[in-house]
Protein backbone atom coordinates (compact mmCIF):
# COMPACT_ATOMS: atom_id res chain seq x y z
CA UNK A 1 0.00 0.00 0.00
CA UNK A 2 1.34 3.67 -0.63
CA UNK A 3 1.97 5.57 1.93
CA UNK A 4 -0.78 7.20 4.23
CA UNK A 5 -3.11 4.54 2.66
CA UNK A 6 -4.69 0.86 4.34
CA UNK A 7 -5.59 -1.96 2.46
CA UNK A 8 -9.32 -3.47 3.00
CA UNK A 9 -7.83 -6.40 5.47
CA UNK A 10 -6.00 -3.70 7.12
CA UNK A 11 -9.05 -1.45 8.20
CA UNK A 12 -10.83 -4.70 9.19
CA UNK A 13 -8.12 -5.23 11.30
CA UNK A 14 -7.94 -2.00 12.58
CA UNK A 15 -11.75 -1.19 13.32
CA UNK A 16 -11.68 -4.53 15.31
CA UNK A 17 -8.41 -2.70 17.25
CA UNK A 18 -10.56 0.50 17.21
CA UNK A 19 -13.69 -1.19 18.93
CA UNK A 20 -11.96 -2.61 21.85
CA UNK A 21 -10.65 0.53 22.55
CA UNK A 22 -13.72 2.45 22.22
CA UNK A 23 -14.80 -0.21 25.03
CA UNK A 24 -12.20 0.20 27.04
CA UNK A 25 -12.57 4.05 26.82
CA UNK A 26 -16.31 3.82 27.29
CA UNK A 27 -16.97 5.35 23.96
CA UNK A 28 -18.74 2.61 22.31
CA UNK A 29 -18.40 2.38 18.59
CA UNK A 30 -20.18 -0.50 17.23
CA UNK A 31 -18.87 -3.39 14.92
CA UNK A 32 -21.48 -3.78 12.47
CA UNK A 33 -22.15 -6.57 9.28
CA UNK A 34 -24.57 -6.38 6.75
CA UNK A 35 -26.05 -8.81 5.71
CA UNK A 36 -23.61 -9.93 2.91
CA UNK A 37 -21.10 -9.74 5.46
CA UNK A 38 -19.38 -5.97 5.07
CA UNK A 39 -18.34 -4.49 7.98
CA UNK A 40 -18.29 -0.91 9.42
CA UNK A 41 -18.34 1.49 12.30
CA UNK A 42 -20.70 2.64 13.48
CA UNK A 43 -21.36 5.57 16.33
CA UNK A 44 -24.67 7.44 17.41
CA UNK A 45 -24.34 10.68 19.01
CA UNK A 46 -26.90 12.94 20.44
CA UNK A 47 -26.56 17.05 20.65
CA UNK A 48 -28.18 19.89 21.13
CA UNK A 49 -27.67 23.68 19.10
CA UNK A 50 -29.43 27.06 20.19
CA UNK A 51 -31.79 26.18 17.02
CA UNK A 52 -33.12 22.74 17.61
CA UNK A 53 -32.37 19.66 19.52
CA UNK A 54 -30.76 17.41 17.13
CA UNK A 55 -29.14 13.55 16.90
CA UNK A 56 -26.42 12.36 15.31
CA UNK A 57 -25.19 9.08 13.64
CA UNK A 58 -21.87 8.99 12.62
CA UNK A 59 -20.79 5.84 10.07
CA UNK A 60 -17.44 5.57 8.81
CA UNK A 61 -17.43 2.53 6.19
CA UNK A 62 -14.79 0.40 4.70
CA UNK A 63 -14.69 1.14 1.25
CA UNK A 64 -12.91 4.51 1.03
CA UNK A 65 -12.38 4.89 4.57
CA UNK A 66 -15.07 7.86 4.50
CA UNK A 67 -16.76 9.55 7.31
CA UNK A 68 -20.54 9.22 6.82
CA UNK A 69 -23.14 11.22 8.58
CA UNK A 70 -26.77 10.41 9.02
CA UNK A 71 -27.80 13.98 10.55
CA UNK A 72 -31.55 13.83 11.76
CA UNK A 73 -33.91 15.92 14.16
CA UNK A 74 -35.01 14.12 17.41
CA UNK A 75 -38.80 13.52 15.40
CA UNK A 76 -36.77 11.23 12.84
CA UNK A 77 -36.71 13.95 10.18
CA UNK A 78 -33.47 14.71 8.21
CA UNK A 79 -31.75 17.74 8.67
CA UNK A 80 -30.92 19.44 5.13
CA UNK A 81 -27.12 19.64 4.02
CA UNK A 82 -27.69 23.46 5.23
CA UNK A 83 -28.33 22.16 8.61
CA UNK A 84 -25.43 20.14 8.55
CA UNK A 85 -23.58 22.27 7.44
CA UNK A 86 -24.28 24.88 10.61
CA UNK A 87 -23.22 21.68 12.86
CA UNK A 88 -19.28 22.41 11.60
CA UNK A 89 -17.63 24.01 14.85
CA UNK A 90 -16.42 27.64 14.24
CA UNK A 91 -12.83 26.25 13.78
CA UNK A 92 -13.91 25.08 10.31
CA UNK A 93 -16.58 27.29 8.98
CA UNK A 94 -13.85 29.60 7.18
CA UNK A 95 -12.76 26.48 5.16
CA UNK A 96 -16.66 25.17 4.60
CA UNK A 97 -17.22 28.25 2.98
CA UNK A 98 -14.70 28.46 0.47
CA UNK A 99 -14.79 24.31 -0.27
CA UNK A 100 -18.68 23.87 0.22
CA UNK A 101 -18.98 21.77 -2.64
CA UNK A 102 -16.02 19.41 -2.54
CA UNK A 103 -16.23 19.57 1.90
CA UNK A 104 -19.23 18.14 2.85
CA UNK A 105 -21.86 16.77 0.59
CA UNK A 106 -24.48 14.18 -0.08
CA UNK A 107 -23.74 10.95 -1.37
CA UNK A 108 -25.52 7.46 -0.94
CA UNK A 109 -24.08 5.59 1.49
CA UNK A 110 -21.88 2.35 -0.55
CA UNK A 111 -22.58 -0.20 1.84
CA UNK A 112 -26.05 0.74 3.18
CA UNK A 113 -27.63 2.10 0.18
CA UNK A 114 -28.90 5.15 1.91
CA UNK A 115 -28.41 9.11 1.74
CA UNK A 116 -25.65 9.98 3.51
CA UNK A 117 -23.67 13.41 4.37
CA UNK A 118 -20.05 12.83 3.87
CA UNK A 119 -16.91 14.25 4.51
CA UNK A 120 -14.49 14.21 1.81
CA UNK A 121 -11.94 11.79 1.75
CA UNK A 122 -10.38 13.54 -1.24
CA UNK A 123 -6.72 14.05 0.77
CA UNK A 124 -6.81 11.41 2.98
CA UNK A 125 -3.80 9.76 2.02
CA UNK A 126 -1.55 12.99 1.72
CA UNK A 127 -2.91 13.61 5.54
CA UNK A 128 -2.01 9.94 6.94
CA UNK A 129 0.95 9.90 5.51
CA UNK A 130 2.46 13.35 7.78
CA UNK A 131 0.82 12.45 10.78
CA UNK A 132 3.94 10.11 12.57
CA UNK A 133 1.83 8.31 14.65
CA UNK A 134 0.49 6.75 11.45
CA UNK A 135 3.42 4.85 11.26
CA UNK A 136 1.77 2.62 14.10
CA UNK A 137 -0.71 0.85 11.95
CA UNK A 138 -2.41 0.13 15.11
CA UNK A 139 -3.09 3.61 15.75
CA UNK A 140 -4.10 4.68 12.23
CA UNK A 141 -7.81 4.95 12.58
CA UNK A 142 -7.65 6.31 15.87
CA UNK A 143 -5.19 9.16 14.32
CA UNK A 144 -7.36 9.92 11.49
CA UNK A 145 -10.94 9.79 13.38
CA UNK A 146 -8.96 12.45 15.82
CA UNK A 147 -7.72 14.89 12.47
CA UNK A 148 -11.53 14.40 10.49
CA UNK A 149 -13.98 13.68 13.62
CA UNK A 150 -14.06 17.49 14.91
CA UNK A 151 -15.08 19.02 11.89
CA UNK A 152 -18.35 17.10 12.20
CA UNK A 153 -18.65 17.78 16.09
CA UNK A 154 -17.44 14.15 16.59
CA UNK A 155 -14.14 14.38 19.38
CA UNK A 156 -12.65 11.01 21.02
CA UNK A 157 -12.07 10.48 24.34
CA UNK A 158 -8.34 11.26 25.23
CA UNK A 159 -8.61 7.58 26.76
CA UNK A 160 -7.49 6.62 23.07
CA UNK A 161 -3.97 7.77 23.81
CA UNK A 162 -3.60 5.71 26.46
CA UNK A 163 -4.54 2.48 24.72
């Protein structure tokens, strides 16, 4: 594999590594399979903004390594991409407004075969490969969740670094 990039086997691998650490630091992610046997993450988070009271399912999927986000109000109905799109912390909303488009968009979801909101994995590999804890193969998905989660409001437990 080029550097900064995981094979298929390797994010199986690591997601399993990933989901007993979530455990350990009470965090929870869930090891799902469909029912032609592909496995993801999985993570449901509920929040609150000044506007609404919202929830929050965050998938990240095997396929591209991509973080998907099933954003939805606490009556079941989905938030719009503008919605979404108010979710991104402060730290980030410079950047969402000059890469809208190629940030944060819709997309169906490759393993569930649902609308998604995703977050573009378009330089994942040129980020993995300067990040030196990335080197660690066993801390690659923690590394990366920690760089892509906040932009999405999604923030591990510091627990992770001492796993």
């Amino acid at each position: 594999m080029a550097a900064g990039l995981i094979s298929p086997e390797e994010f199986i691998w690591m997601s399993k590594l990933l989901h007993e650490r979530s455990n350990k630091a009470r965090d929870f992610w869930a090891l799902e399979m469909t029912s032609d046997g592909k496995e993801y993450l999985k993570k449901t988070v509920a929040f609150a903004t000044p506007e609404k009271s919202q929830g929050k399912q965050i998938i990240q999927e095997n396929k591209d390594y991509v973080l998907f986000i099933l954003s939805y109000a606490l009556d079941g109905q989905l938030l719009s991409l503008e919605d979404v799109w108010k979710i991104v912390p402060d730290f980030y909303r410079e950047r969402l407004e000059h890469e809208r488009w190629t940030f944060l968009t819709q997309q169906e979801h490759p393993i569930l075969h649902r609308p998604f909101y995703q977050l573009h994995p378009c330089r994942t590999a040129d980020l993995m490969e300067n990040i030196p804890q990335c080197q660690d193969r066993s801390k690659y998905l923690t590394s990366w969740l920690s760089a892509v989660g906040p932009v999405v409001g999604l923030n591990l437990p510091l627990a992770y670094g001492l796993t």
